[in-house]
Protein backbone atom coordinates (compact mmCIF):
# COMPACT_ATOMS: atom_id res chain seq x y z
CA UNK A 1 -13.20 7.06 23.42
CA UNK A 2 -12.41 6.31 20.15
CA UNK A 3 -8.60 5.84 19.03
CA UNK A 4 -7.37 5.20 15.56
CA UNK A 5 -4.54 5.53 13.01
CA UNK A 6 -3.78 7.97 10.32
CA UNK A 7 -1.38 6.46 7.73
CA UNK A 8 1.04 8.17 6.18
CA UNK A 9 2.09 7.86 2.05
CA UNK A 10 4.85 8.22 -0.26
CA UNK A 11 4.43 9.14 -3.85
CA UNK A 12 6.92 6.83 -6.01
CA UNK A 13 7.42 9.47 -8.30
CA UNK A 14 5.60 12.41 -9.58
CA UNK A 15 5.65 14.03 -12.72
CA UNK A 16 3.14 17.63 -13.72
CA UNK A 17 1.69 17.00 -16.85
CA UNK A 18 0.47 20.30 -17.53
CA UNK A 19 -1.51 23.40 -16.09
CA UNK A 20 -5.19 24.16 -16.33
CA UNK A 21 -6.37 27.83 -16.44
CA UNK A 22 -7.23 27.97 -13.18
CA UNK A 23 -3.51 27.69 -12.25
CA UNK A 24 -3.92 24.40 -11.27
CA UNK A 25 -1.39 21.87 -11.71
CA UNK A 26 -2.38 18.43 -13.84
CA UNK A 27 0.03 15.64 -12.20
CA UNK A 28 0.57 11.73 -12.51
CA UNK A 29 2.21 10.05 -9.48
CA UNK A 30 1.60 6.77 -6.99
CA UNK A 31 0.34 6.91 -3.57
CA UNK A 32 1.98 4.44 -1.61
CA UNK A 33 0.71 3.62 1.95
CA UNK A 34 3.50 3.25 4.67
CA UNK A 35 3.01 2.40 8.45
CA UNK A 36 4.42 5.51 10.21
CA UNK A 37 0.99 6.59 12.28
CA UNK A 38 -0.14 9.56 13.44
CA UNK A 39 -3.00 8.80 16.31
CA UNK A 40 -5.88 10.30 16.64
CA UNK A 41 -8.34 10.05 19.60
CA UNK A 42 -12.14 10.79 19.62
CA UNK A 43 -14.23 11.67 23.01
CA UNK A 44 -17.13 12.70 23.59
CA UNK A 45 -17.09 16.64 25.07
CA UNK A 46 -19.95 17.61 27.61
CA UNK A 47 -20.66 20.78 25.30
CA UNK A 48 -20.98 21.27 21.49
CA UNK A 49 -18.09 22.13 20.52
CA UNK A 50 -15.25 20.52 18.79
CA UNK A 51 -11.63 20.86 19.98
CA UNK A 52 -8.33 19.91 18.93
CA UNK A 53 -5.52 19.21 21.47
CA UNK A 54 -1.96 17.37 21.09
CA UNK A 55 -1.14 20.23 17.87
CA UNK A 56 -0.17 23.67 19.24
CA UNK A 57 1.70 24.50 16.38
CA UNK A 58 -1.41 24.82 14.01
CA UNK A 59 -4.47 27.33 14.69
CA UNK A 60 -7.54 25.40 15.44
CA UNK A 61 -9.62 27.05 12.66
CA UNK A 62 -6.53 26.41 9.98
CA UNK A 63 -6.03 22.86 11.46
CA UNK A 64 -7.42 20.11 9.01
CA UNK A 65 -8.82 18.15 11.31
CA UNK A 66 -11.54 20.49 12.51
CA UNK A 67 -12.40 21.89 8.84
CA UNK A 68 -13.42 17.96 8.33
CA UNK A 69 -15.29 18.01 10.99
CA UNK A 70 -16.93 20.99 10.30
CA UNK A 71 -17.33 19.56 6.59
CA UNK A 72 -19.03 16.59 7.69
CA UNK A 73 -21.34 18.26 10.34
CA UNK A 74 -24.10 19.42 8.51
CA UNK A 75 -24.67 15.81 7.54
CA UNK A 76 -24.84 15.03 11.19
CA UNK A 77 -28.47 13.44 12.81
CA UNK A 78 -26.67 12.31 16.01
CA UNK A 79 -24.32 15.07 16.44
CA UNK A 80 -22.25 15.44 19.85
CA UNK A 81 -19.42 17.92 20.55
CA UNK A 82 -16.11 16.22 20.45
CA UNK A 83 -12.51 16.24 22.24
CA UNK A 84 -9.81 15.24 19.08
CA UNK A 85 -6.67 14.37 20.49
CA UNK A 86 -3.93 13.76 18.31
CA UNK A 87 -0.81 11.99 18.98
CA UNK A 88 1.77 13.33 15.96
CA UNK A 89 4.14 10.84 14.67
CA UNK A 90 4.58 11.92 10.59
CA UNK A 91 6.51 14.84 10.43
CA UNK A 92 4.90 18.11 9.36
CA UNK A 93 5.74 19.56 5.83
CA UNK A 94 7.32 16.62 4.76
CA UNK A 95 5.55 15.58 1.87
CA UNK A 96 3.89 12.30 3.24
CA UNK A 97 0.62 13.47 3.32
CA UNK A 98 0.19 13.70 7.58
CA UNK A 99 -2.29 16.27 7.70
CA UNK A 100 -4.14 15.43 4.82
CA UNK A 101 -4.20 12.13 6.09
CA UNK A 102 -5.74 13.01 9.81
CA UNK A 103 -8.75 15.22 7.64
CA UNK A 104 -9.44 11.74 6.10
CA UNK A 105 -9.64 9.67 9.60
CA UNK A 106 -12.17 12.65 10.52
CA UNK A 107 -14.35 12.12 7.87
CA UNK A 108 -14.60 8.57 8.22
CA UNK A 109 -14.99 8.20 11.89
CA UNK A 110 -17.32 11.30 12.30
CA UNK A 111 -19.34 9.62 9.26
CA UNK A 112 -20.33 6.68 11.85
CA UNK A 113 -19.93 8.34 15.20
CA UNK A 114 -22.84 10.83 13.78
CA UNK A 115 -24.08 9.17 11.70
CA UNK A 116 -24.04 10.82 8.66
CA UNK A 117 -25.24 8.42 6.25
CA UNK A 118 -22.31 9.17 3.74
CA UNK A 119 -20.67 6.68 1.45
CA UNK A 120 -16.87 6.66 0.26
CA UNK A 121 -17.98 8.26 -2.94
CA UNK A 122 -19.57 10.95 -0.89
CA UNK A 123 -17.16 11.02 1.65
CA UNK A 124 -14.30 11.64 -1.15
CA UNK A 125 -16.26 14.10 -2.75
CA UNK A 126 -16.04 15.74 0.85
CA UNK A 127 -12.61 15.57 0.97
CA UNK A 128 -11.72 17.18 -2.30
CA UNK A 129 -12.37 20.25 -0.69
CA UNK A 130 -9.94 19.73 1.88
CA UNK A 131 -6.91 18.92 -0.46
CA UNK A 132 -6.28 17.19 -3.52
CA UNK A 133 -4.37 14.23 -1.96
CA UNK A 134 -7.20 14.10 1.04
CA UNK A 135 -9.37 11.58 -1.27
CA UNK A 136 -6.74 8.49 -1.14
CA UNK A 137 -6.81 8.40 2.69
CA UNK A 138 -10.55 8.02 2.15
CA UNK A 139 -10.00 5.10 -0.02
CA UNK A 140 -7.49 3.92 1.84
CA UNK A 141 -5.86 2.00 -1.28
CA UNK A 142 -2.82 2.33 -3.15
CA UNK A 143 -3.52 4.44 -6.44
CA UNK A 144 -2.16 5.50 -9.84
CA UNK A 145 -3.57 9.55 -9.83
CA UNK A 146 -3.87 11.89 -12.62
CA UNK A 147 -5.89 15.19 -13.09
CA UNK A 148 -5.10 17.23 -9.59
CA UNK A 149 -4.84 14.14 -7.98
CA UNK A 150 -8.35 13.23 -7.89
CA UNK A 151 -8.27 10.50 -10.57
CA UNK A 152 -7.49 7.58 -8.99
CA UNK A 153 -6.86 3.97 -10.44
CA UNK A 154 -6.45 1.52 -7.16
CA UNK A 155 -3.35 -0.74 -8.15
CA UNK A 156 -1.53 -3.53 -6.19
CA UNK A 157 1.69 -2.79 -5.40
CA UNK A 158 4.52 -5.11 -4.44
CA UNK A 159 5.37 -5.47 -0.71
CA UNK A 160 8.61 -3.22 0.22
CA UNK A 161 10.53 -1.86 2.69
CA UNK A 162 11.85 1.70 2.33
CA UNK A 163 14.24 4.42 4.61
CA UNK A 164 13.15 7.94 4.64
CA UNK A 165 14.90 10.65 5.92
CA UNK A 166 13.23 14.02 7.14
CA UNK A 167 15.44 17.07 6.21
CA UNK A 168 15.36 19.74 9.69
CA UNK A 169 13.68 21.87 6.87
CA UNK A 170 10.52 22.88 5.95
CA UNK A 171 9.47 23.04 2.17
CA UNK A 172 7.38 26.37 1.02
CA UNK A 173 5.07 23.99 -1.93
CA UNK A 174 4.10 27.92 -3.15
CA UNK A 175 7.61 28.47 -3.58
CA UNK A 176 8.87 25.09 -5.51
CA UNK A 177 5.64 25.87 -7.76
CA UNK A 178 6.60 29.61 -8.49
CA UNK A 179 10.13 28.44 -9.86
CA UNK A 180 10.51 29.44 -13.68
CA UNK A 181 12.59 25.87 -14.08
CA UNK A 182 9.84 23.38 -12.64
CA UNK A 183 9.39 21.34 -15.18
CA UNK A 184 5.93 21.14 -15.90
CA UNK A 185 5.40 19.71 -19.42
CA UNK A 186 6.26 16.15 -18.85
CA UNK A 187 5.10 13.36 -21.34
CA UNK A 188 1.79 11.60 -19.89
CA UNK A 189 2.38 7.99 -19.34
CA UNK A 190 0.92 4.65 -18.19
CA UNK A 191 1.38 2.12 -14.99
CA UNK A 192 2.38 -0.21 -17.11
CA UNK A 193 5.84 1.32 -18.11
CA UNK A 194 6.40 2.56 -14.70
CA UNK A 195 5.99 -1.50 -13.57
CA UNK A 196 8.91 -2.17 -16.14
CA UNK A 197 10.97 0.98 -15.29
CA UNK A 198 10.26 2.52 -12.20
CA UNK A 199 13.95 3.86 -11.63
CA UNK A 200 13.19 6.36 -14.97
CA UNK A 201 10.29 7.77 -12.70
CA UNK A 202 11.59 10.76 -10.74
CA UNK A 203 9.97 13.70 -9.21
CA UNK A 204 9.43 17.25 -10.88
CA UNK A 205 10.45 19.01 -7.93
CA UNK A 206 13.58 17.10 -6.73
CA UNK A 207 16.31 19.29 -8.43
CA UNK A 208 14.41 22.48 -7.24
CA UNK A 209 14.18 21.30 -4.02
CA UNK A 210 17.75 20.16 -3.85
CA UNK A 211 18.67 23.31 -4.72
CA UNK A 212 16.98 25.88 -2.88
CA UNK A 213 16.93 23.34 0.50
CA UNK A 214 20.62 22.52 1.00
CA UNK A 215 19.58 20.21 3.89
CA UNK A 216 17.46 17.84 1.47
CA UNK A 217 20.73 17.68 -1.16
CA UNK A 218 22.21 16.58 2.14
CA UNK A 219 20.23 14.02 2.67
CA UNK A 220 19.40 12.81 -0.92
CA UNK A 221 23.55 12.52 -1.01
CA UNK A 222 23.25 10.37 1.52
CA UNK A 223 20.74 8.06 0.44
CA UNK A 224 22.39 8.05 -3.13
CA UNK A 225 24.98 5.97 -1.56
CA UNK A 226 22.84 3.00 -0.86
CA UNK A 227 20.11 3.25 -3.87
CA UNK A 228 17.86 5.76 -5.91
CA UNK A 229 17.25 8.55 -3.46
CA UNK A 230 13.76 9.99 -4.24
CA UNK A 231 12.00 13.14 -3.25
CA UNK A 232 8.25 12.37 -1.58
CA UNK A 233 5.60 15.11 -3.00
CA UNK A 234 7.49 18.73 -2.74
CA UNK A 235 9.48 17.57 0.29
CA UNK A 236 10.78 17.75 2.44
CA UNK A 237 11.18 13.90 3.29
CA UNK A 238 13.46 11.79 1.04
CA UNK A 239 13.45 7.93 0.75
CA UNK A 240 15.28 4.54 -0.74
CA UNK A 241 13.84 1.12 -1.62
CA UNK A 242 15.36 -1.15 0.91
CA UNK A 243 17.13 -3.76 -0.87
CA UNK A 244 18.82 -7.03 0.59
CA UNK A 245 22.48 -6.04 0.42
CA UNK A 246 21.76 -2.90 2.34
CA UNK A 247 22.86 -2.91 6.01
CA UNK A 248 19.78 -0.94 7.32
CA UNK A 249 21.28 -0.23 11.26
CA UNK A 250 23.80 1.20 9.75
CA UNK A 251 22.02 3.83 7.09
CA UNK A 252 19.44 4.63 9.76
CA UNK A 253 22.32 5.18 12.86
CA UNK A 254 24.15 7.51 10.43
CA UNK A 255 22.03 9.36 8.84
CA UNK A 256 22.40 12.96 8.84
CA UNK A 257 18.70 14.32 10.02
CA UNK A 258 16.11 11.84 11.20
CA UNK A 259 15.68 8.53 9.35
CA UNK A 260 12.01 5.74 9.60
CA UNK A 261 12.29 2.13 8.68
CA UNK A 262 8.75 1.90 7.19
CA UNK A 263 6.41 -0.54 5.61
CA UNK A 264 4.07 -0.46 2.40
CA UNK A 265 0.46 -0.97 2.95
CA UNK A 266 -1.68 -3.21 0.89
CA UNK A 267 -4.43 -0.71 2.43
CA UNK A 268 -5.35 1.50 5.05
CA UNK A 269 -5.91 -0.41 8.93
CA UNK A 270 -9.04 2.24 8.65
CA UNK A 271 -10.75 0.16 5.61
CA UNK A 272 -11.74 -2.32 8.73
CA UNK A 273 -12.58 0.98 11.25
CA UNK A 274 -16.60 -0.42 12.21
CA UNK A 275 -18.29 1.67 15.62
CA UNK A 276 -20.17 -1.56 17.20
C-alpha cells in the first residue's frame, strides 16, 4: 500500500487578461502551495479494475482521480488493477485546487507504480487534459502562470502563514464566468511589480463572487478586519496573510464558517515521492 499527500494551493491574486476564440479565458495569477492535505492511498486490487472509495459525493467516471488513471494507463507495461482510497481534507469547490490536485498525485504515482516511463514534461502534458491548473501539482513548485494557466515561471516565494476561511457555499465557476461585469480586460503585468505591490493584486472574480454568494461577503468582512481579505481562484475559500500583531486563536475561534491555519510550501512533499 502506497499512501501519499495531495497539496492544496492558493492563487495570490488573479487577474483575466483576455479571451481567446475558443472561449477560453487568458489569466495571470500565483500558485502558492499550502499544507492542508488531502490523502490518498494506493493498493493493489486482485482484479483489473480501478476503484475509488473514501468520495461518494463524486461519480467514479466524473471523479478526477480515475480519468488520470485512465490517462496514464495506456502508457502502462506493468499494469495492475488498483484500490484508491482517499482521505478528503481540502474542501470541495473551494478554489484551492483539491481535486485537481489528487489527478496530479495519480499521475505521478501511477507513472512509477506501472511504470510508465513518463517524464514531468510528459506527465504535464498529461495533465493539461485534465484541467488547466492540474500541471502545477505535477511540478510541484510555486509558479507565476499566464496563457490558461499552462505557462508557468517557477518563482521562490517568501515563507508565510495565512487563515482561510471556507464559505458553507459552493461557487458555480460557469456562473462567475457568464457575468456581463467580470472584468476581463485587465492590463498584463510582471512578477516583478507584484514583489513590490502585492496588496494592488486582487482577484477578477472577488466582487462577483461577493455579490452573488452572500456567505463569502460574510466571510471576506470578516477577514477585512484583520488584513487584505482575498478571494482563492472563483471561490469559494477566502484567506489573509498572517501578520505578527494578529491574535490567530482568536480569528480562527470566531470565525463565521470554517477557518485553516496553513503553511506555504517551498514545494510539493511529492517532488521526493521514489517507489524503492
Amino acid at each position: 500500500m502506497i499512501r501519499v499527500p495531495s497539496p492544496a494551493k492558493l492563487n495570490l491574486f488573479l487577474h483575466i487578461t483576455g479571451q481567446l476564440a475558443n472561449g477560453y479565458h487568458q489569466l495571470q495569477t500565483i500558485f502558492q502551495l499550502i499544507d492542508l492535505y488531502d490523502w490518498l492511498e494506493f493498493s493493489p486490487s486482485s482484479t483489473a479494475e480501478i476503484k475509488i472509495k473514501g468520495l461518494n459525493s463524486v461519480e467514479q467516471q466524473q471523479n478526477l482521480i480515475y480519468k488520470a488513471a485512465k490517462l496514464i494507463q495506456p502508457y502502462a507495461s506493468q499494469f495492475c488493477g488498483l484500490n484508491i482510497q482517499i482521505e478528503k481534507n481540502i474542501p470541495m469547490g473551494a478554489g484551492l485546487g483539491g481535486g485537481s490536485s489528487n489527478a496530479a498525485t495519480t499521475l505521478i504515482v501511477l507513472n512509477q507504480l506501472w511504470h510508465c516511463g513518463r517524464n514531468k514534461q510528459q506527465l504535464s502534458q498529461l495533465a493539461m487534459q485534465l484541467g488547466a491548473d492540474v500541471p502545477i501539482f505535477v511540478h510541484g513548485k510555486n509558479a507565476w502562470a499566464e496563457g490558461i494557466g499552462e505557462q508557468l515561471s517557477f518563482i521562490n516565494l517568501p515563507k508565510k502563514q495565512f487563515i482561510a476561511l471556507k464559505p458553507d457555499c459552493f461557487i458555480s465557476t460557469q456562473l462567475l464566468f457568464s457575468q456581463k461585469k467580470l472584468t476581463r480586460d485587465s492590463k498584463q503585468t510582471k512578477f516583478c511589480a507584484y514583489q513590490q505591490t502585492p496588496s494592488d493584486f486582487g482577484n477578477n472574480f472577488e466582487p462577483l463572487a461577493r455579490s452573488l454568494y452572500p456567505q463569502v461577503d460574510e466571510a471576506m468582512q470578516y477577514l477585512d478586519q484583520f488584513g487584505v481579505a482575498k478571494l482563492t481562484g472563483t471561490g469559494a475559500c477566502v484567506f489573509v496573510e498572517v501578520m505578527e500583531t494578529m491574535n490567530i486563536e482568536f480569528i480562527l475561534n470566531h470565525s463565521p464558517c470554517t477557518a485553516y491555519l496553513v503553511n506555504s510550501l517551498d514545494e510539493s512533499p511529492l517532488n521526493q515521492f521514489s517507489i524503492a
